[in-house]
Protein backbone atom coordinates (compact mmCIF):
# COMPACT_ATOMS: atom_id res chain seq x y z
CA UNK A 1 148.41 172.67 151.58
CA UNK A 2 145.22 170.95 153.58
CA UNK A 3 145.07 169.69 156.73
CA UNK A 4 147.60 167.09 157.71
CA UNK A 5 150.21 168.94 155.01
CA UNK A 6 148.56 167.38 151.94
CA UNK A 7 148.19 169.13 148.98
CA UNK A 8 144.50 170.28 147.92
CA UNK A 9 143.12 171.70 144.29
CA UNK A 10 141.30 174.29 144.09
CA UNK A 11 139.88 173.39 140.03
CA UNK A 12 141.45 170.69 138.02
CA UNK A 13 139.65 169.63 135.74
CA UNK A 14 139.36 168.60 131.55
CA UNK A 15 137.10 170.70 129.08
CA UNK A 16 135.50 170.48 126.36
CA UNK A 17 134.47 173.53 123.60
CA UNK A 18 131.75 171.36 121.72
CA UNK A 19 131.14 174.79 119.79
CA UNK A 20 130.78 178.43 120.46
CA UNK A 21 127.76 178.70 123.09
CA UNK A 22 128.72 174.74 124.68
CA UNK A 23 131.31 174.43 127.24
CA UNK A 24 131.62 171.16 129.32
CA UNK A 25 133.93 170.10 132.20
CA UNK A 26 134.78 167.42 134.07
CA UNK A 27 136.98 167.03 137.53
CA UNK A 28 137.27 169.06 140.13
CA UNK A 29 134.58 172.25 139.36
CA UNK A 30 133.57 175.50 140.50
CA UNK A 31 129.70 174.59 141.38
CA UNK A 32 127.60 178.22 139.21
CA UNK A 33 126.20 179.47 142.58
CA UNK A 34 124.80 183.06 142.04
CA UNK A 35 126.58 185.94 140.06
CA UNK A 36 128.33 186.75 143.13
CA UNK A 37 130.99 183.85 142.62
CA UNK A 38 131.93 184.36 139.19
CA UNK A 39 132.61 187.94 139.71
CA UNK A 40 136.02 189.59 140.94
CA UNK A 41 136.27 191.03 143.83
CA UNK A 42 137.23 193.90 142.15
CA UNK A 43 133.48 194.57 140.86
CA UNK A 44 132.07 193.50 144.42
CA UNK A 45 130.27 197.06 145.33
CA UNK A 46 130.08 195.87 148.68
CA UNK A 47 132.88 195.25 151.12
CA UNK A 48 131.58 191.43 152.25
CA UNK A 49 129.49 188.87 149.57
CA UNK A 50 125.83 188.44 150.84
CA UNK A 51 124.61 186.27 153.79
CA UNK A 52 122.89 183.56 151.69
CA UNK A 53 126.05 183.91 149.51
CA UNK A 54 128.66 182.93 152.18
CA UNK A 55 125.95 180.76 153.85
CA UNK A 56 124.94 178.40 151.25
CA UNK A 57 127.21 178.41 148.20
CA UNK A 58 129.16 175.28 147.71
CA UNK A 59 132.95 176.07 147.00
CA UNK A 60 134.39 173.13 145.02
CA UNK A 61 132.84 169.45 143.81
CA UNK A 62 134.02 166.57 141.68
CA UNK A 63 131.74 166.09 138.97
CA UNK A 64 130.39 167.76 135.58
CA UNK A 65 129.80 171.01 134.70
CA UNK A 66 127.85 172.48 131.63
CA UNK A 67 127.54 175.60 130.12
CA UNK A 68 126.02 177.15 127.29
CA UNK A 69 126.23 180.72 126.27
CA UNK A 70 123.48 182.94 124.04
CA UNK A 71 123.81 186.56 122.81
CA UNK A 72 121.84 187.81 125.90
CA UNK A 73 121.70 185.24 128.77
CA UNK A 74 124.34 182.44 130.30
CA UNK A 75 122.45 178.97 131.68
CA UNK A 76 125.22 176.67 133.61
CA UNK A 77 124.74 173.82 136.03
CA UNK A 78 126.81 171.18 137.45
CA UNK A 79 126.33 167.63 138.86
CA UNK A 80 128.60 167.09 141.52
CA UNK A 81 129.91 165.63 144.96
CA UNK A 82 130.24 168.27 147.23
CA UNK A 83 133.46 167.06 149.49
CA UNK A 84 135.47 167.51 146.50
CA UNK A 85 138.03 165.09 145.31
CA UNK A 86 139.71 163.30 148.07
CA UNK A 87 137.05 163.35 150.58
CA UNK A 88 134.52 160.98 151.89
């Protein structure tokens, strides 16, 4: 629950597979900030994410997300509002 006892997502959003390396989304998205967020932090070697990490990486946004995969490198981006759904 958010502030005021209302509900809040975390991700909700619809995909889209358009073939093996293209991967689209829509809704509420994780924003691709650094290799540091879409690791577990299980695999963290450190005890605490990085400074520009926990400074500057936006959590959640409503908007689009794309992704496409290769054999040897990942490229994703995302247009989005940063408040998330639900805010102003």
């Amino acid at each position: 629950a958010g502030n005021n006892g209302r509900s809040r997502f975390g991700e909700a959003w619809l995909g889209y597979d358009a073939c093996d390396a293209f991967f689209f989304a829509l809704g509420q998205v994780s924003v691709p900030f650094g290799l540091e967020n879409w690791g577990s932090s299980s695999d963290t070697p450190f005890m605490e994410l990085s400074m520009p990490t926990n400074a500057f990486a936006p959590d959640y946004g409503l908007g689009l997300y794309a992704e496409w995969h290769g054999q040897i490198i990942t490229l994703a981006g995302a247009i989005y509002h940063p408040g998330g759904a639900g805010q102003r």
